[in-house]
PDB file of N, CA and C in Angstrom:
ATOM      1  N   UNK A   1     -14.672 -24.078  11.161  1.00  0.00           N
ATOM      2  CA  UNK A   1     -14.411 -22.793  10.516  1.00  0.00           C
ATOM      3  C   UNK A   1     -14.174 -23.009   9.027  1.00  0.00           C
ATOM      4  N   UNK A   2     -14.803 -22.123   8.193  1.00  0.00           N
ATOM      5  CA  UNK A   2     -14.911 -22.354   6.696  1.00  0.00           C
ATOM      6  C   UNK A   2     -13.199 -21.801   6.387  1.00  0.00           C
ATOM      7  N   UNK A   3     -13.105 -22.467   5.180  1.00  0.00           N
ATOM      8  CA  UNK A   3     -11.658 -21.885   4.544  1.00  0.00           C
ATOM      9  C   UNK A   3     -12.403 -20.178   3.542  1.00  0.00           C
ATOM     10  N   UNK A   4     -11.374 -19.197   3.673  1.00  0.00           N
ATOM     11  CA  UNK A   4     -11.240 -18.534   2.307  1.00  0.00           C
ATOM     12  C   UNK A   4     -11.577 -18.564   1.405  1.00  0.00           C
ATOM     13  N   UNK A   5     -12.070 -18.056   0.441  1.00  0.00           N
ATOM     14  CA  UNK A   5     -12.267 -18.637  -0.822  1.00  0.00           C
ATOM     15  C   UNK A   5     -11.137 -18.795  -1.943  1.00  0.00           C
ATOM     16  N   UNK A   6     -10.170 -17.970  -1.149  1.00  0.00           N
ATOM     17  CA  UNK A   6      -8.495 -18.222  -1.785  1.00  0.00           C
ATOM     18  C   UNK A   6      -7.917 -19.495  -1.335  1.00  0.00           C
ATOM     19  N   UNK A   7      -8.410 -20.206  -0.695  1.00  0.00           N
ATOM     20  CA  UNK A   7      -7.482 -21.319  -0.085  1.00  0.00           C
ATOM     21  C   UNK A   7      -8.514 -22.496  -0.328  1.00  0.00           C
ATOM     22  N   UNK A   8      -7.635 -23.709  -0.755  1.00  0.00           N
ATOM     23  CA  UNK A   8      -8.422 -24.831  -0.787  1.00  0.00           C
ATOM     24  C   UNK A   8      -6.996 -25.791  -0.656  1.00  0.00           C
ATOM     25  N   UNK A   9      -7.855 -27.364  -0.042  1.00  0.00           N
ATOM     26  CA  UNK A   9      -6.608 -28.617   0.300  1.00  0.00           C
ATOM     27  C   UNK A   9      -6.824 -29.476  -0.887  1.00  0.00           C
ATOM     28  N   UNK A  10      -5.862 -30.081  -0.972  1.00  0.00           N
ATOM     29  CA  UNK A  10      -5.874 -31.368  -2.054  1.00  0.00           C
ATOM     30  C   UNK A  10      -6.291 -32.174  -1.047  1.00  0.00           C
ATOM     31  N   UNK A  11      -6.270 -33.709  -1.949  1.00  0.00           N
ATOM     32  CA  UNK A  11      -6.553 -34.912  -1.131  1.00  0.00           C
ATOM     33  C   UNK A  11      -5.847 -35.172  -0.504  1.00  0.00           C
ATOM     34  N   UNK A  12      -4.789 -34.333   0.000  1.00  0.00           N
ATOM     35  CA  UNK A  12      -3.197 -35.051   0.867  1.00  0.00           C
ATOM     36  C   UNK A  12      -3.170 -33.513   1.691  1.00  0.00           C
ATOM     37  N   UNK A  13      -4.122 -33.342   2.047  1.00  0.00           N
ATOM     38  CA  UNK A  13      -4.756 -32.416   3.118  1.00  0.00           C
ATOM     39  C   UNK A  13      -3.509 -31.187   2.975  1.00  0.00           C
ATOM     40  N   UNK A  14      -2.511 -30.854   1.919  1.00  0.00           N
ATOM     41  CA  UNK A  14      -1.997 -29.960   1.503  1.00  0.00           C
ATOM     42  C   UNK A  14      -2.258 -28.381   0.978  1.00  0.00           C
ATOM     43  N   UNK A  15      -2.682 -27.565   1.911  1.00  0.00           N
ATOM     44  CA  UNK A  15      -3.340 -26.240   1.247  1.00  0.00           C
ATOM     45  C   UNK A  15      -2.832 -25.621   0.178  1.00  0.00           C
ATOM     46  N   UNK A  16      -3.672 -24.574  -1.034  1.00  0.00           N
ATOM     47  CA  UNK A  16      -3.344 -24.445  -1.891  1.00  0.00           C
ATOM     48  C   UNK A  16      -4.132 -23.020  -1.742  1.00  0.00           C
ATOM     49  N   UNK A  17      -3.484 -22.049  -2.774  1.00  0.00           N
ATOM     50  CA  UNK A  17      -3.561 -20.852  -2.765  1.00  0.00           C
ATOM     51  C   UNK A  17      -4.615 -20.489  -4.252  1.00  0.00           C
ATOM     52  N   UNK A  18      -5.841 -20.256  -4.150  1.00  0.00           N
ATOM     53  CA  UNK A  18      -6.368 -19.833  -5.443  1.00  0.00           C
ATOM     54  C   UNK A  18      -7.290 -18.439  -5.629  1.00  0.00           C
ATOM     55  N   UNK A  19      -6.671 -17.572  -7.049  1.00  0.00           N
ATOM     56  CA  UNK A  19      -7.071 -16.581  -6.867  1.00  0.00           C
ATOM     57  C   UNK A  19      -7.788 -16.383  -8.183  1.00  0.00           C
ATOM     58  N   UNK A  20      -9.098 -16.016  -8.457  1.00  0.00           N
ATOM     59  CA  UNK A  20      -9.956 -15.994  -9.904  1.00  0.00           C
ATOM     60  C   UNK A  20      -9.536 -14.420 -10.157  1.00  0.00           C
ATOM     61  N   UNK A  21      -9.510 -14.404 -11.031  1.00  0.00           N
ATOM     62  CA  UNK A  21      -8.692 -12.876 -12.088  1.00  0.00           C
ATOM     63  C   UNK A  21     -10.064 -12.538 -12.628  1.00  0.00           C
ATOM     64  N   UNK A  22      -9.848 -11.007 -12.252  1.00  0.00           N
ATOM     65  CA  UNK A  22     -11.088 -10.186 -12.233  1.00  0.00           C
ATOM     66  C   UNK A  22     -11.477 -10.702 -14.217  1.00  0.00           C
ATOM     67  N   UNK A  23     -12.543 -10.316 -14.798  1.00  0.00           N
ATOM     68  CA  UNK A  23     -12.663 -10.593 -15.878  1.00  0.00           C
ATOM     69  C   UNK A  23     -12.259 -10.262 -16.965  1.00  0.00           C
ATOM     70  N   UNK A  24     -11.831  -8.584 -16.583  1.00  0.00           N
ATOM     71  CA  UNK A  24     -11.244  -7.889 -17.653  1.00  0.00           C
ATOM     72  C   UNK A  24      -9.389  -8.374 -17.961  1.00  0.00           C
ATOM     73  N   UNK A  25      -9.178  -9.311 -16.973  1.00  0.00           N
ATOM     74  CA  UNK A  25      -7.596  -9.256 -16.705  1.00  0.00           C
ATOM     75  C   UNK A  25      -8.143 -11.146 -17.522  1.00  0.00           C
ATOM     76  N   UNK A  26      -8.914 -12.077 -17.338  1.00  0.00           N
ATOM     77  CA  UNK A  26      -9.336 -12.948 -18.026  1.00  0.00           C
ATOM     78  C   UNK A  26      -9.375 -13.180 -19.491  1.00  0.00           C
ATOM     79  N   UNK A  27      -9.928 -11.783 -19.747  1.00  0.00           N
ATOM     80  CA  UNK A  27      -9.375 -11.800 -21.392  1.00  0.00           C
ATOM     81  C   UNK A  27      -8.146 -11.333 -21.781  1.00  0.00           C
ATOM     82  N   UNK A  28      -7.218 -11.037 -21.290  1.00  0.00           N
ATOM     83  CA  UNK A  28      -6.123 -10.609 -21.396  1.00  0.00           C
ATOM     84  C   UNK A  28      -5.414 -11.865 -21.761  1.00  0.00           C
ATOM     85  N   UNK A  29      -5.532 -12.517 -20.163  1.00  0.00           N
ATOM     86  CA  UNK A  29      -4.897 -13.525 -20.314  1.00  0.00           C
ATOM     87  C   UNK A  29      -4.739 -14.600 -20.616  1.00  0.00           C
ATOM     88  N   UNK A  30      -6.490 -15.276 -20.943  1.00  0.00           N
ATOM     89  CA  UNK A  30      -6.772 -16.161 -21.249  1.00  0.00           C
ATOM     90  C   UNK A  30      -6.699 -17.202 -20.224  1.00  0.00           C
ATOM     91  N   UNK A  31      -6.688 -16.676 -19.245  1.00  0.00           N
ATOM     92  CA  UNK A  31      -6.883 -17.421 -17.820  1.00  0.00           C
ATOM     93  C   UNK A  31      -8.076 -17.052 -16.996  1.00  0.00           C
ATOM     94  N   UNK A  32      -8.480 -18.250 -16.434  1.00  0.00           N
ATOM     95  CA  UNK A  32      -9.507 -17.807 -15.115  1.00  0.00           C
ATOM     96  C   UNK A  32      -9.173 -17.627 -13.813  1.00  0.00           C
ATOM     97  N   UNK A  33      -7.827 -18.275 -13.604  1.00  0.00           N
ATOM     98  CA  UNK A  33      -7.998 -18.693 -12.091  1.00  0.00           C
ATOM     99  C   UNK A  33      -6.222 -18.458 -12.491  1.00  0.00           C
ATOM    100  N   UNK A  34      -5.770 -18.858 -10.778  1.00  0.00           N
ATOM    101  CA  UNK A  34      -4.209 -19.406 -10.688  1.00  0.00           C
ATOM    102  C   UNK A  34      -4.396 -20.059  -9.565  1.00  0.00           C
ATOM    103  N   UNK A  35      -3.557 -21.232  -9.551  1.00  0.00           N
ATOM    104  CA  UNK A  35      -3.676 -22.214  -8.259  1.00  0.00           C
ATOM    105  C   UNK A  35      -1.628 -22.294  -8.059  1.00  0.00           C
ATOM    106  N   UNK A  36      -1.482 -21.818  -6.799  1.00  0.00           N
ATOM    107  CA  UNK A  36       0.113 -22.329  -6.134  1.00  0.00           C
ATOM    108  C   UNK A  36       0.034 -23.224  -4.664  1.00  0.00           C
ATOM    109  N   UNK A  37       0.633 -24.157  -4.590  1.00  0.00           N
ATOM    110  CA  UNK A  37       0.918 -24.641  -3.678  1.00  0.00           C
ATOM    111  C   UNK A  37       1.406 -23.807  -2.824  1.00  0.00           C
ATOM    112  N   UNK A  38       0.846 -24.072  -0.967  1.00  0.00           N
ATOM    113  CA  UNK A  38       1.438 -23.158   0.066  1.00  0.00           C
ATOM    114  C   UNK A  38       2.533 -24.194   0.584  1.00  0.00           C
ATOM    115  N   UNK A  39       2.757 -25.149   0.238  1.00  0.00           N
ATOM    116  CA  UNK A  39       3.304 -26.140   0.424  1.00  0.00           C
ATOM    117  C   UNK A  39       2.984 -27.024   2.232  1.00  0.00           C
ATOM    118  N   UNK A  40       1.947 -26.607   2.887  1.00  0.00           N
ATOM    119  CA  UNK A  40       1.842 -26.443   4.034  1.00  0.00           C
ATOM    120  C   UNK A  40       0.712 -27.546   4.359  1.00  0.00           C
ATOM    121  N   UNK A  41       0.288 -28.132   6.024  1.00  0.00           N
ATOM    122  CA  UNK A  41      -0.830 -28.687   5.985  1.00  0.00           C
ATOM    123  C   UNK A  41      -1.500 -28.250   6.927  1.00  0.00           C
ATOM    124  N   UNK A  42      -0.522 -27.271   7.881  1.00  0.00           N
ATOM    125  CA  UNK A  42      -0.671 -26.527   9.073  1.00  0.00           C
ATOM    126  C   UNK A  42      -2.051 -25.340   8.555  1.00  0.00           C
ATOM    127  N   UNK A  43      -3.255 -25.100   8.974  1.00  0.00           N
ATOM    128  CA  UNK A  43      -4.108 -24.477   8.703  1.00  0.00           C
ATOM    129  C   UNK A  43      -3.814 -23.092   8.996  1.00  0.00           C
ATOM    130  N   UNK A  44      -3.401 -22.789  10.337  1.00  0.00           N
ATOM    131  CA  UNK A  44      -3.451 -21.586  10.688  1.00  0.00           C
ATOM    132  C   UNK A  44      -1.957 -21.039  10.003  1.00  0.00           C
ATOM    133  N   UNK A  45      -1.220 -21.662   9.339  1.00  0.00           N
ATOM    134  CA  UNK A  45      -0.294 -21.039   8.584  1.00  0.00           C
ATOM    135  C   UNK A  45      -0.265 -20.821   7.085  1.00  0.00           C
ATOM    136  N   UNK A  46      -0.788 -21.648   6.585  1.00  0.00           N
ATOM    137  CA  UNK A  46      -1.652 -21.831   5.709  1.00  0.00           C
ATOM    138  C   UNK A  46      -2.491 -20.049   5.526  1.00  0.00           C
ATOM    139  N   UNK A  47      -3.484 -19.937   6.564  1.00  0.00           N
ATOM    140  CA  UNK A  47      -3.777 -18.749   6.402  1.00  0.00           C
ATOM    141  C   UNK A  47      -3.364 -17.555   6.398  1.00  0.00           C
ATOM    142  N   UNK A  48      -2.390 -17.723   7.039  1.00  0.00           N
ATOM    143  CA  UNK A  48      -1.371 -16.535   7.533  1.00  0.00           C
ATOM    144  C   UNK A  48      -0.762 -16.319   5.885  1.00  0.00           C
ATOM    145  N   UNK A  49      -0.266 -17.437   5.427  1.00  0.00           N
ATOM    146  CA  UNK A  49       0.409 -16.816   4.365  1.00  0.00           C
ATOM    147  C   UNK A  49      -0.378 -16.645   2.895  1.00  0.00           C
ATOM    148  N   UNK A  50      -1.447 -17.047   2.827  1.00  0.00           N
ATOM    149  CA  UNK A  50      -2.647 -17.079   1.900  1.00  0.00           C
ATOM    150  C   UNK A  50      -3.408 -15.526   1.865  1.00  0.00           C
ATOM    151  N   UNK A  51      -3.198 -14.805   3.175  1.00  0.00           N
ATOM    152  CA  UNK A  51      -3.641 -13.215   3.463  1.00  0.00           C
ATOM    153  C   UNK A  51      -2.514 -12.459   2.845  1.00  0.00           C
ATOM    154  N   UNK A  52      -1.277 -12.923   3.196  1.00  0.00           N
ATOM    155  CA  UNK A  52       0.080 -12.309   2.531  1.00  0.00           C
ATOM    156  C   UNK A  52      -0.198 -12.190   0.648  1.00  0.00           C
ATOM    157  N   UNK A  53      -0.617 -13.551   0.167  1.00  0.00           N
ATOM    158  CA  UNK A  53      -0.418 -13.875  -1.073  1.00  0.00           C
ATOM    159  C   UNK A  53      -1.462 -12.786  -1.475  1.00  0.00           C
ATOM    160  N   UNK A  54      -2.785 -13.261  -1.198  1.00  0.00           N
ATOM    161  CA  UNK A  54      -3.628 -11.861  -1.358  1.00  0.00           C
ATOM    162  C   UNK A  54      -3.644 -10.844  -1.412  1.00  0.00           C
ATOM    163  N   UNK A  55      -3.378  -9.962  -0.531  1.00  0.00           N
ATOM    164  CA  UNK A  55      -2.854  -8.869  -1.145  1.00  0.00           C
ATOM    165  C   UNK A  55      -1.461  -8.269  -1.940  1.00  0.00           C
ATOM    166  N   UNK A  56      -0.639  -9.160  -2.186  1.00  0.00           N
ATOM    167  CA  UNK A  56       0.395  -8.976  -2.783  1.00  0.00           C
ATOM    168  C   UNK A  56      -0.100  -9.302  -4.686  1.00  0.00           C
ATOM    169  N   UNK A  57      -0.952  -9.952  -4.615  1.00  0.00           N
ATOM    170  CA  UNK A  57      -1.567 -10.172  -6.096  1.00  0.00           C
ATOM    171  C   UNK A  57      -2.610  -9.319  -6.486  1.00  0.00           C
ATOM    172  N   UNK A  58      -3.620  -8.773  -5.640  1.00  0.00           N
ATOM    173  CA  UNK A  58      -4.422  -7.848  -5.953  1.00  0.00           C
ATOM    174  C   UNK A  58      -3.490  -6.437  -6.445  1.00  0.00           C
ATOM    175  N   UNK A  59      -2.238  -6.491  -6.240  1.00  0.00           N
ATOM    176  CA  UNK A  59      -1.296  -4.887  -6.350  1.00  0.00           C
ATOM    177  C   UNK A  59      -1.120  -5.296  -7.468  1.00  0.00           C
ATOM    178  N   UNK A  60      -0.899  -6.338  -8.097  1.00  0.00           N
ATOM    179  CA  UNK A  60      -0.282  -7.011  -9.396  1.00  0.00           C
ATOM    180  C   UNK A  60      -1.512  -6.840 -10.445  1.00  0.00           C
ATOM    181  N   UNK A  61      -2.777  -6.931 -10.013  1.00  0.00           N
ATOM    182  CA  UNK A  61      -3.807  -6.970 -10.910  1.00  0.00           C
ATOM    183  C   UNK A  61      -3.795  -5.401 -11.458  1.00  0.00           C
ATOM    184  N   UNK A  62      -3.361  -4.828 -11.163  1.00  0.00           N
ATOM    185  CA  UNK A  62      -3.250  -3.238 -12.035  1.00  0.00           C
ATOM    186  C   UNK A  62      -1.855  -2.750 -12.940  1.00  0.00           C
ATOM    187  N   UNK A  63      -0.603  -4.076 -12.371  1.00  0.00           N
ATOM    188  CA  UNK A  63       0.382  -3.842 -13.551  1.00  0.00           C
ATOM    189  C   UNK A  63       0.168  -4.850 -14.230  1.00  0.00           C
ATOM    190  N   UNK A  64      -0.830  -6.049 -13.909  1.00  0.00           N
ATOM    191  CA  UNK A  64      -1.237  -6.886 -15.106  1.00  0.00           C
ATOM    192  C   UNK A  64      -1.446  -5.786 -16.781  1.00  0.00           C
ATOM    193  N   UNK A  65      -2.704  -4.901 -15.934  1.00  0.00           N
ATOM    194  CA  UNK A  65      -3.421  -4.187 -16.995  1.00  0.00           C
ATOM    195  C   UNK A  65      -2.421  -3.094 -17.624  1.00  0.00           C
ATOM    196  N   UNK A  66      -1.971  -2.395 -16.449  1.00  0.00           N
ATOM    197  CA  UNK A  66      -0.902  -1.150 -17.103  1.00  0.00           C
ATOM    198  C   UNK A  66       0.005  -1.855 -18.151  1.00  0.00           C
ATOM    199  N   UNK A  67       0.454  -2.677 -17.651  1.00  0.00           N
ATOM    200  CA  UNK A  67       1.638  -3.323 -18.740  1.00  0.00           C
ATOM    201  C   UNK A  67       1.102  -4.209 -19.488  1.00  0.00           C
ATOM    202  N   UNK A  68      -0.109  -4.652 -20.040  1.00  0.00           N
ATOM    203  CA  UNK A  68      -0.347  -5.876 -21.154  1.00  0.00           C
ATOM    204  C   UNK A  68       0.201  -6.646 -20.650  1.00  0.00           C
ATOM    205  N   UNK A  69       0.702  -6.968 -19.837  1.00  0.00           N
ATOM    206  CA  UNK A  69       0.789  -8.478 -19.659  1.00  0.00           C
ATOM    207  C   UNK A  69       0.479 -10.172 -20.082  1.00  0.00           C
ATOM    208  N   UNK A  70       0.795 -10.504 -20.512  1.00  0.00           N
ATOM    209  CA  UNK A  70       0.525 -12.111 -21.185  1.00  0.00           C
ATOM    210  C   UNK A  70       0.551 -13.036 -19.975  1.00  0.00           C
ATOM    211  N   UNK A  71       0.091 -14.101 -20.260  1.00  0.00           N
ATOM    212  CA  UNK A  71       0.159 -15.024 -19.119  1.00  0.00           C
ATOM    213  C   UNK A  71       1.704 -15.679 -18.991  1.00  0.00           C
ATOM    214  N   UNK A  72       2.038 -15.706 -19.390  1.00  0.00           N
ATOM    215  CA  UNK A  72       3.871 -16.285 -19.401  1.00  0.00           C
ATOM    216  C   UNK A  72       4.692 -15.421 -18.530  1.00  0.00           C
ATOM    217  N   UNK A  73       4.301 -13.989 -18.720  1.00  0.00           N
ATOM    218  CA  UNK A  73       5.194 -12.661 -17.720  1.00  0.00           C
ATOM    219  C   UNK A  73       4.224 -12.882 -16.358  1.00  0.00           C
ATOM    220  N   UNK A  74       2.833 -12.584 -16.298  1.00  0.00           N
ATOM    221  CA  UNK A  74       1.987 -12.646 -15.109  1.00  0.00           C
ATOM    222  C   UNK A  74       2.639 -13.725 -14.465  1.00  0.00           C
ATOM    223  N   UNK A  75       2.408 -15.125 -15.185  1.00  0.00           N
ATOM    224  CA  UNK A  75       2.820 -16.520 -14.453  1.00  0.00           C
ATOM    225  C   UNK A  75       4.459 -16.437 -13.913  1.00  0.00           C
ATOM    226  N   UNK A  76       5.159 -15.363 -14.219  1.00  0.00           N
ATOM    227  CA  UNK A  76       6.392 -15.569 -14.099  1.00  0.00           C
ATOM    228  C   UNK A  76       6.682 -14.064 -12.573  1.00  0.00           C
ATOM    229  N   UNK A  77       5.490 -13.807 -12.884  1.00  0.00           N
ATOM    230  CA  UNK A  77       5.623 -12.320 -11.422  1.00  0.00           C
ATOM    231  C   UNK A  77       4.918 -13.392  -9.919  1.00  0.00           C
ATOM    232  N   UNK A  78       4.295 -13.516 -10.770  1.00  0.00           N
ATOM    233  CA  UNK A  78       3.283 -14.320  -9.244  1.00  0.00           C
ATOM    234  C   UNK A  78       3.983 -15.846  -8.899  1.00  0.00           C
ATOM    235  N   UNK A  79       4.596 -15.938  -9.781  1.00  0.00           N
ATOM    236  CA  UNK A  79       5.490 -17.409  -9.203  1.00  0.00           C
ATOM    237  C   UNK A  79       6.681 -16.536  -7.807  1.00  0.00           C
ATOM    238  N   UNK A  80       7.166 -14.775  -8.736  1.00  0.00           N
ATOM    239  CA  UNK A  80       8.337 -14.951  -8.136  1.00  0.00           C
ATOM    240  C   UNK A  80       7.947 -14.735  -7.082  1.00  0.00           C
ATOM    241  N   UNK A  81       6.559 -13.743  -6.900  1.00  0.00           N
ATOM    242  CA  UNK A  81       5.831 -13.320  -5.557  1.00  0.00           C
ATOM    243  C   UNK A  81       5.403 -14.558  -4.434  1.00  0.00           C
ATOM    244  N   UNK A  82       5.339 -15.612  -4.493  1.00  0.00           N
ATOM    245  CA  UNK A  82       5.120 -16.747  -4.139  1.00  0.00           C
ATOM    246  C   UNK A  82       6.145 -17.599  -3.345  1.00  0.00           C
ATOM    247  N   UNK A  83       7.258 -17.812  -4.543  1.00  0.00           N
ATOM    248  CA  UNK A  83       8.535 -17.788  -3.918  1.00  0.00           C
ATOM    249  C   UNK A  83       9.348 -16.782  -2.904  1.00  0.00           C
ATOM    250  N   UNK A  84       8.945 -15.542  -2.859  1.00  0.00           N
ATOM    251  CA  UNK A  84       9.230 -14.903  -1.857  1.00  0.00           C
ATOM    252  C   UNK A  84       8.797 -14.915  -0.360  1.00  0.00           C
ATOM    253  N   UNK A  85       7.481 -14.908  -0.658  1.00  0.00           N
ATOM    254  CA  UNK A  85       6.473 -15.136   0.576  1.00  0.00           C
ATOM    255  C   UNK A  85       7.271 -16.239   1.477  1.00  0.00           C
ATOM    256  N   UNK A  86       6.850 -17.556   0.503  1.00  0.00           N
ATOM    257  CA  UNK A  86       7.235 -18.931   1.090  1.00  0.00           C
ATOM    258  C   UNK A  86       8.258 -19.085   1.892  1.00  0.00           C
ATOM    259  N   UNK A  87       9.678 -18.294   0.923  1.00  0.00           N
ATOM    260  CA  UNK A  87      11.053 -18.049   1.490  1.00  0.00           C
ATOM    261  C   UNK A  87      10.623 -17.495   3.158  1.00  0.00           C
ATOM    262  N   UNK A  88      10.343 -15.984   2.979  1.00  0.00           N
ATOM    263  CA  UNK A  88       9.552 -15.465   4.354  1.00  0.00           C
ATOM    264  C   UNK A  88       9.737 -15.882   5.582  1.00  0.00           C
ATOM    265  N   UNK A  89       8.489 -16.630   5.233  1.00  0.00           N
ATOM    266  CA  UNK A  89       7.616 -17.667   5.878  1.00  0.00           C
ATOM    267  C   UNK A  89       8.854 -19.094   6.534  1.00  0.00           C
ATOM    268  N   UNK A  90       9.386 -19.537   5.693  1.00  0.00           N
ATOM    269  CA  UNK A  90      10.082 -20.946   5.665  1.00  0.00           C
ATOM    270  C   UNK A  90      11.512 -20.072   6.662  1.00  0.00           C
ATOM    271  N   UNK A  91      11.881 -19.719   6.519  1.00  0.00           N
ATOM    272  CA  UNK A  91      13.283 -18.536   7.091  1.00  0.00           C
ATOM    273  C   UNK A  91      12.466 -18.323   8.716  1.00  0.00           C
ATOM    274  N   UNK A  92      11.335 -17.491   8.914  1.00  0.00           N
ATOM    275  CA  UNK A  92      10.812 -17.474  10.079  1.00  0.00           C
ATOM    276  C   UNK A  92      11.045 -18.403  11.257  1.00  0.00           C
ATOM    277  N   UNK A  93      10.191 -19.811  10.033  1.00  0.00           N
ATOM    278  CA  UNK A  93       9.990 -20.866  11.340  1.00  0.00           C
ATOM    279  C   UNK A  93      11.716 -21.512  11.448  1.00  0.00           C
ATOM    280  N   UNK A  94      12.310 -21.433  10.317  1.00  0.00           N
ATOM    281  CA  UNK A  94      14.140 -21.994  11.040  1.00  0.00           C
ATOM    282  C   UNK A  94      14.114 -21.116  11.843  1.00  0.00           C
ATOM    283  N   UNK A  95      14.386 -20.043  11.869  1.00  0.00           N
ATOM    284  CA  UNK A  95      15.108 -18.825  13.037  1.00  0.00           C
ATOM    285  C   UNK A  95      14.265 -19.180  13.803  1.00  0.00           C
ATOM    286  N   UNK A  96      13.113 -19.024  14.222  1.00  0.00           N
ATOM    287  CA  UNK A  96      12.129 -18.899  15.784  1.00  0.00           C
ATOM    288  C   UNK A  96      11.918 -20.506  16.087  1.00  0.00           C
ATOM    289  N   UNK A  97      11.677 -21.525  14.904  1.00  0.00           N
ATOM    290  CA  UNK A  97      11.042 -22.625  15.645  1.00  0.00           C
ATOM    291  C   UNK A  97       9.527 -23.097  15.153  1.00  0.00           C
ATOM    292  N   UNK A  98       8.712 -21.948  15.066  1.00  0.00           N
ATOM    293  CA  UNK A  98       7.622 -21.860  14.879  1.00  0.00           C
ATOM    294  C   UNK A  98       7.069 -20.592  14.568  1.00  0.00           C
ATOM    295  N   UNK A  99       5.838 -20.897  13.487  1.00  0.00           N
ATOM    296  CA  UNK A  99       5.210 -19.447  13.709  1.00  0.00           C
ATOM    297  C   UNK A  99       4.293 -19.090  14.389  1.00  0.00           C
ATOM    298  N   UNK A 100       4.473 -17.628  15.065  1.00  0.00           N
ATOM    299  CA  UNK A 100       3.298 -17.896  16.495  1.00  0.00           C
ATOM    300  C   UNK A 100       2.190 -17.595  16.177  1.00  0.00           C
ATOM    301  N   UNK A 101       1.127 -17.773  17.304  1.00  0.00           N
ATOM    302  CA  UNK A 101       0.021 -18.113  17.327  1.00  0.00           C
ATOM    303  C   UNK A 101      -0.856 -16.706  16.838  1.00  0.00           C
ATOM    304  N   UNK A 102      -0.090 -16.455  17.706  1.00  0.00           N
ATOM    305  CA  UNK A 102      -0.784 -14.286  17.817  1.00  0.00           C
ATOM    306  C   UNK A 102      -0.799 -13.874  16.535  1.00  0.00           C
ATOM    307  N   UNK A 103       0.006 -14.126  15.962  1.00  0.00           N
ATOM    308  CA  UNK A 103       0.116 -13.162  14.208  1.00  0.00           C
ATOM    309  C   UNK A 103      -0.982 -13.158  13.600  1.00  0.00           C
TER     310      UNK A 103
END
């Protein structure tokens, strides 16, 4: 099964979260891309939270634009959005054990 085109592994089979910024938000920011660690090696969780990250950044790509945004404030929303997820996610599997299969 192919990965996402949001998700790719390092060489330490560690998944990683990458999202290319539409073009008009490119010149803004002077960025192409953003890459965050999911910190994960587990695939199917990995995806689970890579669908989360996704649409939680596509909502962001319109207060990128509404608000001018610079890459220092963007880099500083999508870090915190990231850190939240992860939290989430990491809180889940203490309380249950695991995350299940079904989700």
């Amino acid at each position: 099964m192919r990965l996402p085109s949001y998700l790719q592994t390092n060489q330490y089979g560690i998944y990683y979260f990458r999202v290319v910024f539409p073009q008009s938000i490119q010149l803004q920011l002077q960025r192409r891309e953003f890459r965050r660690s999911l910190r994960t090696s587990n695939k199917p969780l990995a995806i689970r939270i890579a669908i989360v990250f996704k649409s939680k950044i596509d909502k962001i790509f319109n207060e990128i634009i509404i608000n001018m945004m610079n890459w220092v404030k963007t880099k500083k929303v999508i870090d915190q959005v990231a850190i939240d997820i992860l939290a989430e996610f990491k809180e889940y599997i203490f309380v249950h054990g695991a995350y299940p299969d079904n989700m």
